[in-house]
N, C-alpha and C. Protein backbone atom coordinates (compact mmCIF):
# COMPACT_ATOMS: atom_id res chain seq x y z
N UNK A 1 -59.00 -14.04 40.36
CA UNK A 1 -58.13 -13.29 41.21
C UNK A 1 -58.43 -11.81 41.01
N UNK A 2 -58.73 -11.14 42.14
CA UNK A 2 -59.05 -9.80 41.95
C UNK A 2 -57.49 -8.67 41.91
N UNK A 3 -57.22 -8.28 41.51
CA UNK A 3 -56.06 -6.99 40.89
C UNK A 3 -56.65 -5.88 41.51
N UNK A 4 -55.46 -5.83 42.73
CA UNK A 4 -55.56 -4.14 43.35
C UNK A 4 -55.24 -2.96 42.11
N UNK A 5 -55.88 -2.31 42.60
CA UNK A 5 -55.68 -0.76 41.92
C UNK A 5 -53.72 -0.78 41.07
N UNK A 6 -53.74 -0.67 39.76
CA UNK A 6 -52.13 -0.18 39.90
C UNK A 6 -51.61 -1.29 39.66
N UNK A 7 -52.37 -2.71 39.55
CA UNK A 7 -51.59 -3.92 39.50
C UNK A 7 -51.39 -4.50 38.07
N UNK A 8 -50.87 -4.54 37.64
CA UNK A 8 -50.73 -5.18 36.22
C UNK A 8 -51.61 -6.91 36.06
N UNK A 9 -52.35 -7.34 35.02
CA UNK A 9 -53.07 -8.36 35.17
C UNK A 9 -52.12 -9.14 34.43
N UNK A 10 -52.38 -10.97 34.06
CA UNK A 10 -51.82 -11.87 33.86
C UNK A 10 -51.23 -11.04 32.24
N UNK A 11 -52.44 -11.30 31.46
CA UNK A 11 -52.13 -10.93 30.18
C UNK A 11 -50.84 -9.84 30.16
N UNK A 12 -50.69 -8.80 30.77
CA UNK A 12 -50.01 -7.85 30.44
C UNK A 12 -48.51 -8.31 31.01
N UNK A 13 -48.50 -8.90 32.04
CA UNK A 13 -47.11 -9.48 32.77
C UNK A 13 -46.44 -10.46 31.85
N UNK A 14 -47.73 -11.21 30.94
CA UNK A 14 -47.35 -12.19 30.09
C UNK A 14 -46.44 -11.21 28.67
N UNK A 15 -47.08 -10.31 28.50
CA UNK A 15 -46.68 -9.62 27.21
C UNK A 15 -45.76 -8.93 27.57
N UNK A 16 -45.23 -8.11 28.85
CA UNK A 16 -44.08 -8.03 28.98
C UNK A 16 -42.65 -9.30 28.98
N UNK A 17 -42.91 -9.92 29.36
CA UNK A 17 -42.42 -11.00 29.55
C UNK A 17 -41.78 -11.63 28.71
N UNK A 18 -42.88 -11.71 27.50
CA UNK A 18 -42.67 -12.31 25.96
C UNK A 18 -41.70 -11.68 25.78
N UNK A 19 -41.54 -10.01 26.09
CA UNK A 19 -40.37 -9.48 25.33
C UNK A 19 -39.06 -9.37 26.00
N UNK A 20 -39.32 -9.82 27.16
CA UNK A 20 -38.11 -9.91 27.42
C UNK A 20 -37.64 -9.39 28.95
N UNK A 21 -38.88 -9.02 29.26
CA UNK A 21 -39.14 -8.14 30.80
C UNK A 21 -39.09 -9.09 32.17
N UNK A 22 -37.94 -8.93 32.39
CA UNK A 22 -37.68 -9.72 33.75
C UNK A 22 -38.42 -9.69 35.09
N UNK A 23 -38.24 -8.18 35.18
CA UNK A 23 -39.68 -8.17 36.40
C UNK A 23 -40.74 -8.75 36.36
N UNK A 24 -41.32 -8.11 35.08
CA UNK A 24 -42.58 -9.12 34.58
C UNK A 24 -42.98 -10.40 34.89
N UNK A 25 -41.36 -11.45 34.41
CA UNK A 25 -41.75 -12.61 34.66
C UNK A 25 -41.59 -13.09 36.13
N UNK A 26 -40.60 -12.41 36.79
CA UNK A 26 -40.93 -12.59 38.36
C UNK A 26 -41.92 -12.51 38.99
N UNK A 27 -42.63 -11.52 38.89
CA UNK A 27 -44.65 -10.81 38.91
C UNK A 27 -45.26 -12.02 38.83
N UNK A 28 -45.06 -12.55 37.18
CA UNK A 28 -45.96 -13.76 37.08
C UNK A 28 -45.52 -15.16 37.63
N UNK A 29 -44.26 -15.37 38.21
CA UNK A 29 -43.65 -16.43 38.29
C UNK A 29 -44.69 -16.66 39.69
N UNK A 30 -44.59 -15.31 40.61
CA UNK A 30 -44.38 -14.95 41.99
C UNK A 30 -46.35 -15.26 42.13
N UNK A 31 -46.56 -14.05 41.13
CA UNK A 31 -48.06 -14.40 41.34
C UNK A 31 -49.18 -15.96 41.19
N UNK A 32 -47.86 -16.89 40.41
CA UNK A 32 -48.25 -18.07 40.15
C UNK A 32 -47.94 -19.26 40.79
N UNK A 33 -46.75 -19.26 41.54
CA UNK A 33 -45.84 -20.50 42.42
C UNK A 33 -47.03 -20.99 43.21
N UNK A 34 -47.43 -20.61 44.18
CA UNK A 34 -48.84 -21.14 45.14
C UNK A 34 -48.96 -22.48 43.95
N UNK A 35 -50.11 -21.89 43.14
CA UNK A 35 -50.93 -22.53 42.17
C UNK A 35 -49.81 -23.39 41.83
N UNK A 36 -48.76 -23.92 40.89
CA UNK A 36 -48.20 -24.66 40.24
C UNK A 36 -47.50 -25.64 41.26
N UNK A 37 -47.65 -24.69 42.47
CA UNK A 37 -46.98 -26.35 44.07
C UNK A 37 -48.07 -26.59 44.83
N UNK A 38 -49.20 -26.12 44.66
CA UNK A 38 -50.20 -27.06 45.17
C UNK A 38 -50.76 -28.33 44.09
N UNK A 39 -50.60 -28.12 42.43
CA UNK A 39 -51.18 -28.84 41.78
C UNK A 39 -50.14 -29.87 41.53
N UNK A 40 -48.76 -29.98 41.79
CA UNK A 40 -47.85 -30.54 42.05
C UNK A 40 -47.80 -31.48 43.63
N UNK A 41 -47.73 -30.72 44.47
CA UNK A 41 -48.21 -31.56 45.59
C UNK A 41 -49.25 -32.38 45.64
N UNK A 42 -50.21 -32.25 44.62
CA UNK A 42 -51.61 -32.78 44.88
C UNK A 42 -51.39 -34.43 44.01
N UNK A 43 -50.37 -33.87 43.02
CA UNK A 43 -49.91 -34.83 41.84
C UNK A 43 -49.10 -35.95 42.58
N UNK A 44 -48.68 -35.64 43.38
CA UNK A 44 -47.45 -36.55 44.15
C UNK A 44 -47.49 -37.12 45.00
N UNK A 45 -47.50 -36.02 46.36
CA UNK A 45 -47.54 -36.58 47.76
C UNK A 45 -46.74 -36.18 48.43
N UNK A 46 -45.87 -35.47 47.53
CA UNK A 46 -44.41 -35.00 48.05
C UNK A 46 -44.11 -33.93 48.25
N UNK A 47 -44.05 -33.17 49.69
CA UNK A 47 -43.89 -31.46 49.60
C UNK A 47 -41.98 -31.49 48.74
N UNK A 48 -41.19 -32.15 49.04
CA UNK A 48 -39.88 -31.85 48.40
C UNK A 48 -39.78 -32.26 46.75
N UNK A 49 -40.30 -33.07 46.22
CA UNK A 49 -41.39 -33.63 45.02
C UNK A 49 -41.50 -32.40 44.77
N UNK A 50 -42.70 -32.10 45.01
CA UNK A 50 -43.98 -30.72 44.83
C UNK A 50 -42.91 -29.66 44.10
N UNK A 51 -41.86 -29.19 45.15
CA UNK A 51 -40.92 -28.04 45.34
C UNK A 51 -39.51 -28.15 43.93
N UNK A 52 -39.44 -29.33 44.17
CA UNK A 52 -38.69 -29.66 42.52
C UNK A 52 -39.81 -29.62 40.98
N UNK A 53 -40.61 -30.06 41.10
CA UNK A 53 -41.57 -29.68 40.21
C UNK A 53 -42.03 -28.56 39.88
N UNK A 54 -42.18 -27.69 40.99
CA UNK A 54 -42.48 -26.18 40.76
C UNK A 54 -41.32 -25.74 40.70
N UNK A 55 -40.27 -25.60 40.55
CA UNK A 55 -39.03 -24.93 40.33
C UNK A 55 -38.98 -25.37 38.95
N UNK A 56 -38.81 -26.40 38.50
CA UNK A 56 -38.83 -27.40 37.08
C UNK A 56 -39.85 -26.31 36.01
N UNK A 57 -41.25 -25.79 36.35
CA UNK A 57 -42.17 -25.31 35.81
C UNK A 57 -41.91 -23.82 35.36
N UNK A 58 -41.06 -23.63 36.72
CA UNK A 58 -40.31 -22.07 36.54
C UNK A 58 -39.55 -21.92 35.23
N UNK A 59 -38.73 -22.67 35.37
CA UNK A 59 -37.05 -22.50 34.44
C UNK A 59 -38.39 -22.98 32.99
N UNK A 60 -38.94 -24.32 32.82
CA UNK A 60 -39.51 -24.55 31.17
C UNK A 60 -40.62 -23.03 30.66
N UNK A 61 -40.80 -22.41 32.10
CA UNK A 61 -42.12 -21.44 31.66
C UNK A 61 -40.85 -20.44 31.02
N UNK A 62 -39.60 -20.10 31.84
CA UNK A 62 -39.06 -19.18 31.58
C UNK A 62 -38.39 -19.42 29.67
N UNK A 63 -38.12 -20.53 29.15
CA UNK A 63 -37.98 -20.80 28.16
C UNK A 63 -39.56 -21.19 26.75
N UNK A 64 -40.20 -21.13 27.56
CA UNK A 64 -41.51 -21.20 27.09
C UNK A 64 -42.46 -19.99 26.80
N UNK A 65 -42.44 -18.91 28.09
CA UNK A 65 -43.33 -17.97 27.45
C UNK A 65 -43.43 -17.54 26.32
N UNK A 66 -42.12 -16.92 25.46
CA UNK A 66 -42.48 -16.53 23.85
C UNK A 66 -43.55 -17.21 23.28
N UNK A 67 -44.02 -18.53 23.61
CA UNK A 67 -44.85 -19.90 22.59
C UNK A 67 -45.79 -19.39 23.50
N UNK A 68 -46.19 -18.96 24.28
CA UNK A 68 -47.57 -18.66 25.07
C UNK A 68 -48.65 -17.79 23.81
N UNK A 69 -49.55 -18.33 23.29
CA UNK A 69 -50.14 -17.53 22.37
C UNK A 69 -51.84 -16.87 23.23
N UNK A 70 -51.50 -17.83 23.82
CA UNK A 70 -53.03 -16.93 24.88
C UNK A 70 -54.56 -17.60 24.67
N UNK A 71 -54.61 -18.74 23.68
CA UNK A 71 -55.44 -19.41 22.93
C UNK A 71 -56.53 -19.81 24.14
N UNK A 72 -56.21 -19.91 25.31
CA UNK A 72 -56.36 -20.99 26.44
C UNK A 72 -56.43 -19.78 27.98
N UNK A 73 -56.80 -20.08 29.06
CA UNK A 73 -56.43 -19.54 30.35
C UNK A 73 -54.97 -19.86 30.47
N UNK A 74 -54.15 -18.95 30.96
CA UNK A 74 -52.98 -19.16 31.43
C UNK A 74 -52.17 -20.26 32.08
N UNK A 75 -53.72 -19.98 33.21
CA UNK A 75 -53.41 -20.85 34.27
C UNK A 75 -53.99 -22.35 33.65
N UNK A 76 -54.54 -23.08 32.78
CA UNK A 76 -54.56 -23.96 31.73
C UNK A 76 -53.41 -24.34 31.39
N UNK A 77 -52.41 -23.66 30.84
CA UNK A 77 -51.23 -23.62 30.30
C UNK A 77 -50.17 -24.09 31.42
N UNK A 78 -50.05 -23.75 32.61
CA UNK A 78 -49.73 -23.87 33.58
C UNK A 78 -49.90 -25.53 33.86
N UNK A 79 -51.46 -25.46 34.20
CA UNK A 79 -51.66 -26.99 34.49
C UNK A 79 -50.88 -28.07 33.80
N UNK A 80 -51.45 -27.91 32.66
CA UNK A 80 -50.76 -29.11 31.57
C UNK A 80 -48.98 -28.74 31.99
N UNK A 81 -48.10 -27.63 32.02
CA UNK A 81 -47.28 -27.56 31.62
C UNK A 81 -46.65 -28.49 33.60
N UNK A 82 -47.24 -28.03 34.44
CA UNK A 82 -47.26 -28.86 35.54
C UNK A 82 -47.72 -29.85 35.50
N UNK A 83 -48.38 -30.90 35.30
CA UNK A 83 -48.72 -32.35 34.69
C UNK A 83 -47.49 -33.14 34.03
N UNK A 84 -46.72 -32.15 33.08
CA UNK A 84 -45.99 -32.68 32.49
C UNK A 84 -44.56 -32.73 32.78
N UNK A 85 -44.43 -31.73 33.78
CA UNK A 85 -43.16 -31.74 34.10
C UNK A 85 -43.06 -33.23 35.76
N UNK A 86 -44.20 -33.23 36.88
CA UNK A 86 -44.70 -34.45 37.22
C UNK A 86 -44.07 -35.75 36.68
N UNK A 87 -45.06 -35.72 35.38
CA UNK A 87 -44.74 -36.66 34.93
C UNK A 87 -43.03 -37.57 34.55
N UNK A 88 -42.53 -36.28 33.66
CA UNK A 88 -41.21 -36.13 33.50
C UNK A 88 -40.24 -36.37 34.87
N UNK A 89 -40.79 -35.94 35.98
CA UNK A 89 -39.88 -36.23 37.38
C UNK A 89 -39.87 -37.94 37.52
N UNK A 90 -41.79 -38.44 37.31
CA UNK A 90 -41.74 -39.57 37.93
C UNK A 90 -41.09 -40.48 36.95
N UNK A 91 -41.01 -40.50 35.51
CA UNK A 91 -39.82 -41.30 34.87
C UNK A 91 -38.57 -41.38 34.61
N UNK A 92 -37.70 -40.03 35.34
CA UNK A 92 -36.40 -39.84 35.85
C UNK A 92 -36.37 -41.17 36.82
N UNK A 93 -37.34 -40.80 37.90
CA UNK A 93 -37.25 -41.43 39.23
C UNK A 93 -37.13 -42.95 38.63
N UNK A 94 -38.06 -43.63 37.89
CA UNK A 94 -38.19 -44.67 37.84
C UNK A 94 -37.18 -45.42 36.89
N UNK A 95 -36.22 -44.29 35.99
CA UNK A 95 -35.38 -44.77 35.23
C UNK A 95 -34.18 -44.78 35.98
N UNK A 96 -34.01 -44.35 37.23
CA UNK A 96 -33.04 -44.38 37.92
C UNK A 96 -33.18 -44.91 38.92
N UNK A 97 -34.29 -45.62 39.66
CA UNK A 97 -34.85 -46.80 40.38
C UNK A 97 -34.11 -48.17 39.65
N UNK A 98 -34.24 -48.39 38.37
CA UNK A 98 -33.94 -49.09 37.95
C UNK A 98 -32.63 -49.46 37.60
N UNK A 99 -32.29 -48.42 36.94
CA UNK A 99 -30.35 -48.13 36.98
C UNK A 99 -29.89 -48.68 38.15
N UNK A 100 -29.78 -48.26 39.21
CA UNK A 100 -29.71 -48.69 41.04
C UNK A 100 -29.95 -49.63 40.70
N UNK A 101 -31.45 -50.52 40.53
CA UNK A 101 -31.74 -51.75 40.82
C UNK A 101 -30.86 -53.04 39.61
N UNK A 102 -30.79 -52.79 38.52
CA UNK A 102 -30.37 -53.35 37.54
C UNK A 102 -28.27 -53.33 37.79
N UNK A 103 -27.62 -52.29 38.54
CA UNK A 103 -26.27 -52.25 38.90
C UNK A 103 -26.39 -53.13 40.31
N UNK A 104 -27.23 -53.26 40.89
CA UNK A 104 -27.45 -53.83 42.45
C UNK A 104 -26.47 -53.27 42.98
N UNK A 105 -26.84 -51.84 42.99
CA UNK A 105 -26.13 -50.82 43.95
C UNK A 105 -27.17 -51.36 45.46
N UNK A 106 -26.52 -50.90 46.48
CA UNK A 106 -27.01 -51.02 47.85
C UNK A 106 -26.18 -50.14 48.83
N UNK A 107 -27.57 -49.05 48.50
CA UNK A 107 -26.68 -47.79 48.90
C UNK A 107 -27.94 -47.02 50.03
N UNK A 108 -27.97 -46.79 51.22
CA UNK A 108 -29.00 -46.38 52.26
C UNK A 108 -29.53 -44.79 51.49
N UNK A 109 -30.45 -44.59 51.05
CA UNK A 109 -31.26 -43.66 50.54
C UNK A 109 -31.91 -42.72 51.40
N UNK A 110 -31.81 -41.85 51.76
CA UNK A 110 -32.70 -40.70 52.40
C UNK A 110 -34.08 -40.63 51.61
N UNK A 111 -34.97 -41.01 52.10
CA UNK A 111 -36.42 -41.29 51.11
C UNK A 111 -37.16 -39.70 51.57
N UNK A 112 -38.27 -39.30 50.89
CA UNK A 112 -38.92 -38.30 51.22
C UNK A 112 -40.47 -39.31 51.49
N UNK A 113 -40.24 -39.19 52.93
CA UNK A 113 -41.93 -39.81 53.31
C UNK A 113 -42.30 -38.89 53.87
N UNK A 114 -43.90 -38.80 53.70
CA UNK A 114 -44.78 -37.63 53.84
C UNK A 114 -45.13 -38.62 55.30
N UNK A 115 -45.49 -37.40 56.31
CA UNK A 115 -46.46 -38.28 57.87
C UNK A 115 -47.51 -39.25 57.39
N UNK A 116 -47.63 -40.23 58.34
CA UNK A 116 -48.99 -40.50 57.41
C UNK A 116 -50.00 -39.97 57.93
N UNK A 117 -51.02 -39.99 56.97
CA UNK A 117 -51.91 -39.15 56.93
C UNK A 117 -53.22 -39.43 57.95
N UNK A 118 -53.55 -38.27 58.85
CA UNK A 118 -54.14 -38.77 59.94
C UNK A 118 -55.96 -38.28 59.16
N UNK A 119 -55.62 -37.40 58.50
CA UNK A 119 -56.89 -36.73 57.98
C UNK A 119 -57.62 -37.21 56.62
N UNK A 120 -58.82 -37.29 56.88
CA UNK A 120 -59.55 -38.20 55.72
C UNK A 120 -59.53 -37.58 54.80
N UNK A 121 -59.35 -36.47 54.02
CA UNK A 121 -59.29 -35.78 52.91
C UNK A 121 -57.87 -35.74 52.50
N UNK A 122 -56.55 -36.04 53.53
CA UNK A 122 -55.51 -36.16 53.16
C UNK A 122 -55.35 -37.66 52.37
N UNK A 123 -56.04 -38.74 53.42
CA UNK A 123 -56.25 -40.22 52.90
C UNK A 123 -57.30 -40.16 51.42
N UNK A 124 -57.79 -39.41 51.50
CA UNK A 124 -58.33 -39.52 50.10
C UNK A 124 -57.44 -39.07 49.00
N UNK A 125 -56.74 -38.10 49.36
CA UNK A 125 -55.60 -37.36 48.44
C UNK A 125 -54.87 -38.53 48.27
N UNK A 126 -54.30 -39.49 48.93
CA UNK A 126 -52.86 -40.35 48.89
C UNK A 126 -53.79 -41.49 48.39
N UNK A 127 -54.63 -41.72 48.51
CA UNK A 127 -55.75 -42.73 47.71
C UNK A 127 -55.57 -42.23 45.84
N UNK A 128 -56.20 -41.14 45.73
CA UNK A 128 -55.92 -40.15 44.39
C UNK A 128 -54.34 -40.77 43.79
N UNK A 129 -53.62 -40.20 44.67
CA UNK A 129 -52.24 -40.47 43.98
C UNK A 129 -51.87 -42.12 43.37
N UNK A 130 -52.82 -43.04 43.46
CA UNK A 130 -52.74 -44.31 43.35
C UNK A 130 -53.69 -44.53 42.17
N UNK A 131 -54.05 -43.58 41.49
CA UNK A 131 -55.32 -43.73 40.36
C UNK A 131 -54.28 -44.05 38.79
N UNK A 132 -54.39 -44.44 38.20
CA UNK A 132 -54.11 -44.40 36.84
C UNK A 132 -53.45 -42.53 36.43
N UNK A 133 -52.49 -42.57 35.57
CA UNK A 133 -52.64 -40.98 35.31
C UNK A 133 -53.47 -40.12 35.02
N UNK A 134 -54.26 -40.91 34.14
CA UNK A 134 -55.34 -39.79 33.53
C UNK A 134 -56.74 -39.82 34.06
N UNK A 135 -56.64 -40.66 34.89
CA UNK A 135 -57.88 -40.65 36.32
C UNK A 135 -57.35 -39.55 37.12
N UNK A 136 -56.33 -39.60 37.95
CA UNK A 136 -55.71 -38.78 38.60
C UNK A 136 -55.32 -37.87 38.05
N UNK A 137 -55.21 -37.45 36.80
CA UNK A 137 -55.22 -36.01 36.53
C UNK A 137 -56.53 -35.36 36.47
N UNK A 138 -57.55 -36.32 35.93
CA UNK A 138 -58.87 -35.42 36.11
C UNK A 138 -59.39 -35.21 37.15
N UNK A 139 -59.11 -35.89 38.27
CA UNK A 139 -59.75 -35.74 39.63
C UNK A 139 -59.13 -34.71 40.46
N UNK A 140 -57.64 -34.80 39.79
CA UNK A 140 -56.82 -33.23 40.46
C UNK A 140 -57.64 -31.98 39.75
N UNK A 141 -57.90 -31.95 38.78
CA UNK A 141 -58.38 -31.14 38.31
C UNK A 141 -60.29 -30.08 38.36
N UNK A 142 -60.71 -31.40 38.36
CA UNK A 142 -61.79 -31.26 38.66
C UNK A 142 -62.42 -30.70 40.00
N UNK A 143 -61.20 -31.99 40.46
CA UNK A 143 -61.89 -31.83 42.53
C UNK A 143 -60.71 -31.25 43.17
N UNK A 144 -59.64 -31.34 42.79
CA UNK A 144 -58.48 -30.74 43.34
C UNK A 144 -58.41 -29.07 42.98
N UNK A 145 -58.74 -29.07 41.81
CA UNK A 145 -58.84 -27.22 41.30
C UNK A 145 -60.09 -26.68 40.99
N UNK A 146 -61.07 -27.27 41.20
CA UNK A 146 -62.27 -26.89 41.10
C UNK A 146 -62.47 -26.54 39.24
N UNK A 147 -61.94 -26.91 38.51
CA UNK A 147 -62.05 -27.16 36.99
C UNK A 147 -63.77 -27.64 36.78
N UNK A 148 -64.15 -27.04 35.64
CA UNK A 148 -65.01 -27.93 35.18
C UNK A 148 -64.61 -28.72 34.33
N UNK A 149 -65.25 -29.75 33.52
CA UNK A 149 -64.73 -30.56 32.85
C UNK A 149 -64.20 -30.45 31.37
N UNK A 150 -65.00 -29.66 30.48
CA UNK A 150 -64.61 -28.83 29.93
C UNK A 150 -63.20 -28.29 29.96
N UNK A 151 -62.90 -27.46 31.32
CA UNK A 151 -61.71 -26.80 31.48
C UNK A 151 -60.90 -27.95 31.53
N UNK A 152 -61.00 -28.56 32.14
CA UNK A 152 -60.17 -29.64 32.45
C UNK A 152 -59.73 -31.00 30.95
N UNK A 153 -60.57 -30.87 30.26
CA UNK A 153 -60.54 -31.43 29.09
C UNK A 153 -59.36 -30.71 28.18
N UNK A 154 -59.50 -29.14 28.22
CA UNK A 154 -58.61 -28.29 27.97
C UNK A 154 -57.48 -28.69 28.43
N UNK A 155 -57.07 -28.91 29.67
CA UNK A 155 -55.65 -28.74 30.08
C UNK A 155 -54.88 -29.92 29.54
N UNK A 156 -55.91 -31.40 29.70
CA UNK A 156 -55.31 -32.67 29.39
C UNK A 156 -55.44 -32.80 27.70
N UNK A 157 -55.73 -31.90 27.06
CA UNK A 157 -56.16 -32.37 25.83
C UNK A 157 -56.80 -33.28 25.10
N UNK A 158 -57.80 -33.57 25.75
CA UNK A 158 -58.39 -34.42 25.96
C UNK A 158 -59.95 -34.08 25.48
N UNK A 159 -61.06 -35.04 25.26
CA UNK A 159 -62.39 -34.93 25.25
C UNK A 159 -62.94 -34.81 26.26
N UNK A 160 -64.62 -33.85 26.46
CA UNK A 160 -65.00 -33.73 27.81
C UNK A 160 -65.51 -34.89 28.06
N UNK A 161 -65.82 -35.51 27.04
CA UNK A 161 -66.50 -36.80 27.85
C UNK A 161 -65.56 -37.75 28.05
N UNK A 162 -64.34 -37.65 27.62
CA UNK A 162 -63.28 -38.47 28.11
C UNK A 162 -63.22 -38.40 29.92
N UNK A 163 -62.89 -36.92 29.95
CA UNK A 163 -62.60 -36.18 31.41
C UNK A 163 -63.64 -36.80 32.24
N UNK A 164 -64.60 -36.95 32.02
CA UNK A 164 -66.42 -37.04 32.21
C UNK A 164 -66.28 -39.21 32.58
N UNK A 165 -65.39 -39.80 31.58
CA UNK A 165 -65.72 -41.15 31.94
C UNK A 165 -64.39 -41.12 32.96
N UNK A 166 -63.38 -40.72 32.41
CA UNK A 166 -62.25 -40.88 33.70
C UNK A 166 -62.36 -40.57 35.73
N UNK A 167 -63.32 -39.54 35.47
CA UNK A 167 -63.76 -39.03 36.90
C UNK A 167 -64.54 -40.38 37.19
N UNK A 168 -65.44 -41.12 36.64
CA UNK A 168 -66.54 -41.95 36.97
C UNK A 168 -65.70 -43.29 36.85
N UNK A 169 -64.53 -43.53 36.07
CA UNK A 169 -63.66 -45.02 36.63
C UNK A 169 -63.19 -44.38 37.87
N UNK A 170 -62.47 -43.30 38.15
CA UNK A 170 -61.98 -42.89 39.25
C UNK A 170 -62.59 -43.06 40.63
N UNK A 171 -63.91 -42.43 40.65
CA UNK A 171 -64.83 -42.88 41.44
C UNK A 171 -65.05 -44.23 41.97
N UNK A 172 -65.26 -45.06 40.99
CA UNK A 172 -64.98 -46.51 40.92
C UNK A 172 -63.98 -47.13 41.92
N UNK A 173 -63.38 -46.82 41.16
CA UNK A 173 -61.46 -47.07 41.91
C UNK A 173 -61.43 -46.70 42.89
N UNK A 174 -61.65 -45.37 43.50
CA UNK A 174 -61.22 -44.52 44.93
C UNK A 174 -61.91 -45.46 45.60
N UNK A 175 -63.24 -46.12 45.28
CA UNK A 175 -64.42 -46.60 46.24
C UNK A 175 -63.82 -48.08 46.95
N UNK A 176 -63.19 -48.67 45.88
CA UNK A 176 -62.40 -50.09 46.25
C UNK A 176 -60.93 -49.73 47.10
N UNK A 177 -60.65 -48.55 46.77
CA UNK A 177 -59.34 -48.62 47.33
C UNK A 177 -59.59 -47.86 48.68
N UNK A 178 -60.32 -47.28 48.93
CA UNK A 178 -60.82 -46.60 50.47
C UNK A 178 -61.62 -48.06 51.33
N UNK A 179 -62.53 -48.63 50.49
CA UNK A 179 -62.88 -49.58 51.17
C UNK A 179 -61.99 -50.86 51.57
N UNK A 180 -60.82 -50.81 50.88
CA UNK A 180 -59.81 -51.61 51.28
C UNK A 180 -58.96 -51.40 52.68
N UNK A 181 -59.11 -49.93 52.34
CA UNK A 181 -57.88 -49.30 53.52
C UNK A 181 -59.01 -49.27 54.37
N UNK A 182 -60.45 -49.57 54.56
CA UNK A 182 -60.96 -49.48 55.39
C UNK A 182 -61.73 -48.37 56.19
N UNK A 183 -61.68 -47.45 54.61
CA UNK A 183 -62.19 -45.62 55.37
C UNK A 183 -63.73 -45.49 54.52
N UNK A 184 -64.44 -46.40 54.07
CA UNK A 184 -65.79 -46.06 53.46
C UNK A 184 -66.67 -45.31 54.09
């Protein structure tokens, strides 16, 4: 990201921030939302999903920056810390899928369905969302954020050649499940 003249960069918004600088963290919240609801949307499927997740990322970053030590890219920090909050949504969801299902409540639900998808890179995306987690996190990462693997090894904590065999089951997988739906 290029910084106009006069603009304060990540690091420095971060170190205000740490101490306590509110603007600061608005700056970085503001300069960062895009990034943390597209890698959220990409995670899901869900623009209202997406939008609870990136709000979710807001409030843990806002209790989190002090622990930001800088070890890593920011936006690294970000990822994982979006991965995990994802994650954290989809076992709410599913612990309360179950609650419902286990009370045999029967109650008409307002669902969040996305259109379906008329575009082949969207069908590949909603293909993605059907991968294992840690397939689908490396493929968000890799091919979704343009990560190398490396970086991306970084975010998941993970080995590169872990990142490296997960993309190549993924591959695997996408190939059976596109050829199923019939888009090879």
């Amino acid at each position: 990201m290029m910084l106009d003249e006069g603009e304060a960069s990540d690091n420095d918004l971060i170190g205000r921030a740490r101490s306590g600088d509110r603007v600061a963290f608005g700056e970085l919240v503001e300069r960062h939302y895009g990034f943390v609801h597209r890698v959220a949307w990409r995670w899901c499927g869900s623009r209202t999903d997406a939008e609870d997740i990136a709000q979710e990322v807001c409030v843990r970053l806002g209790r989190a920056i002090r622990d930001y030590r800088g070890g890593s890219a920011f936006t690294t920090w970000l990822y994982a810390m979006t991965l995990n909050a994802a994650r954290d949504m989809q076992r709410k969801t599913a612990r309360e899928t179950a609650k419902t299902a286990a009370y045999g409540a029967h109650a008409l639900v307002a669902v969040d369905i996305e259109p379906v998808a008329e575009d082949p890179a969207d069908r590949l995306w909603a293909a993605v969302r059907q991968l294992p987690d840690k397939q689908r996190d490396a493929v968000l990462l890799v091919y979704g954020e343009g990560l190398s693997h490396g970086a991306a090894a970084e975010a998941m904590a993970i080995a590169e050649t872990t990142v490296s065999w997960h993309i190549h089951e993924a591959k695997k997988r996408l190939k059976q499940l596109m050829r199923s739906a019939g888009e090879e």
